[in-house]
Protein backbone atom coordinates (compact mmCIF):
# COMPACT_ATOMS: atom_id res chain seq x y z
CA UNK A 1 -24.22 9.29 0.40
CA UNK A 2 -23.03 5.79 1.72
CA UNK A 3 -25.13 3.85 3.50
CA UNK A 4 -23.72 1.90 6.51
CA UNK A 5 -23.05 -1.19 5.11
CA UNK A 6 -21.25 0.75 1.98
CA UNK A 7 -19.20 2.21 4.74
CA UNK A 8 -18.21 -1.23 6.20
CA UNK A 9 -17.53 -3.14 2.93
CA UNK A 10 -15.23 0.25 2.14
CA UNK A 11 -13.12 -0.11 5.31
CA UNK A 12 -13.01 -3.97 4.76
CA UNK A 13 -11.62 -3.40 1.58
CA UNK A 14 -9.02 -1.35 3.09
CA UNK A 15 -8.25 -4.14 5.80
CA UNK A 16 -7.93 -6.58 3.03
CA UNK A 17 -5.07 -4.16 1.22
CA UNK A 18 -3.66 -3.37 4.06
CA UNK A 19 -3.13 -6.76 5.15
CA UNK A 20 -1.61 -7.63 1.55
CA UNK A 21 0.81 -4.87 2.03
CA UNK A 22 1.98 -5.51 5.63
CA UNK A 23 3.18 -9.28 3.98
CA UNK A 24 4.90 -7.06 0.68
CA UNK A 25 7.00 -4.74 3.18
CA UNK A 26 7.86 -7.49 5.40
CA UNK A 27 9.26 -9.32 2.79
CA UNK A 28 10.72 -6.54 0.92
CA UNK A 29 12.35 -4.82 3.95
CA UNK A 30 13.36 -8.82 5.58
CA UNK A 31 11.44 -7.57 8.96
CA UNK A 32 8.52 -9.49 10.03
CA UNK A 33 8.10 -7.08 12.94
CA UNK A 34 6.55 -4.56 10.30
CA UNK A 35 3.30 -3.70 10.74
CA UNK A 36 1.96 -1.31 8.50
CA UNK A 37 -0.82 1.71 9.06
CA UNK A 38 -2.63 3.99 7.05
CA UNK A 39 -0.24 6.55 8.22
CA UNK A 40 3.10 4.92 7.79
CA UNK A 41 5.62 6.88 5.55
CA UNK A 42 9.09 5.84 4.61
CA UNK A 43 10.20 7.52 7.44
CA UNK A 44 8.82 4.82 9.72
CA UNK A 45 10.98 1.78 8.15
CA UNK A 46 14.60 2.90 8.63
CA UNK A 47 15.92 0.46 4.87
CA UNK A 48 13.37 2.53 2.99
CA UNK A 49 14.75 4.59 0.73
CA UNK A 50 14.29 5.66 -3.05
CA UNK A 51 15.95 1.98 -4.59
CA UNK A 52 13.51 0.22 -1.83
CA UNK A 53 10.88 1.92 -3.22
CA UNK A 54 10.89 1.14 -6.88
CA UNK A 55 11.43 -2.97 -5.69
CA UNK A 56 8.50 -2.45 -3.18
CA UNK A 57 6.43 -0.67 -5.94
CA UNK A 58 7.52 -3.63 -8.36
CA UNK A 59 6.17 -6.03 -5.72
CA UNK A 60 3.25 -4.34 -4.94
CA UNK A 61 2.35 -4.15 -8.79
CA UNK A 62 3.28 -8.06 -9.16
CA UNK A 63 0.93 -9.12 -6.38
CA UNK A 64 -1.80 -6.59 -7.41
CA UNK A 65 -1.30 -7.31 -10.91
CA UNK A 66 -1.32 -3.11 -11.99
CA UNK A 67 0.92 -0.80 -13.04
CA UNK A 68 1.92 2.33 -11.62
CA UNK A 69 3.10 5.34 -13.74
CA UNK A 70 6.49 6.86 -12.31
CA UNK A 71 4.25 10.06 -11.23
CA UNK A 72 2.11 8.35 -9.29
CA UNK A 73 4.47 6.30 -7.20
CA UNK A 74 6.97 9.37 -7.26
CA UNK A 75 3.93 11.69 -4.99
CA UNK A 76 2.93 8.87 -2.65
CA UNK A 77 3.49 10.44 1.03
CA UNK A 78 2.07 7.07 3.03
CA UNK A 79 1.00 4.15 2.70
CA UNK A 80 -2.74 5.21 3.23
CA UNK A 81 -2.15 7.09 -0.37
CA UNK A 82 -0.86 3.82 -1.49
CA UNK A 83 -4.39 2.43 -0.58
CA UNK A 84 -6.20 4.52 -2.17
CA UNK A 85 -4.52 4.60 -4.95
CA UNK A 86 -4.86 0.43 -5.12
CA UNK A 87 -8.12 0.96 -4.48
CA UNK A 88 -8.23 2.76 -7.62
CA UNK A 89 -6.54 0.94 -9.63
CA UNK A 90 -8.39 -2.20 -8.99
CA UNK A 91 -11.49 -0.93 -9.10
CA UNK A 92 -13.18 -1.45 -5.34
């Protein structure tokens, strides 16, 4: 069970990575209006589509310094998967 303050370092974690990402898909997509959410899907950004996503994966890897494997960016739905799934991968 987390405790309170596990809870809040969690979500700050989650700010942090979210904040990194809003600055990747603004840059990849040219838009500085983006602001990206938990709940954001491809959908949402009208220049995203499948050859967007490998060069936002590619930055997103750069800047994180980890590697994806095809399946795993292939059955990301949002950008709250994409989190957790940086979360994961660098270990907080």
């Amino acid at each position: 069970m987390f405790t309170a303050i596990e809870k809040e370092l969690s979500y700050m974690k989650k700010e942090i990575i979210l904040e990194k990402l809003n600055g990747i898909f603004r840059e990849n997509f040219d838009d500085d209006t983006i602001v990206v959410s938990e709940k954001t899907t491809a959908s949402d950004i009208d220049e995203w589509d499948s050859l967007e996503h490998v060069n936002l994966m590619a930055k997103i890897e750069k800047e994180f310094n980890v590697k994806f494997e095809l399946r795993e960016m292939l059955t990301l739905k949002d950008v709250g998967e994409m989190v957790n799934l940086l979360e994961k991968k660098i270990g907080v």
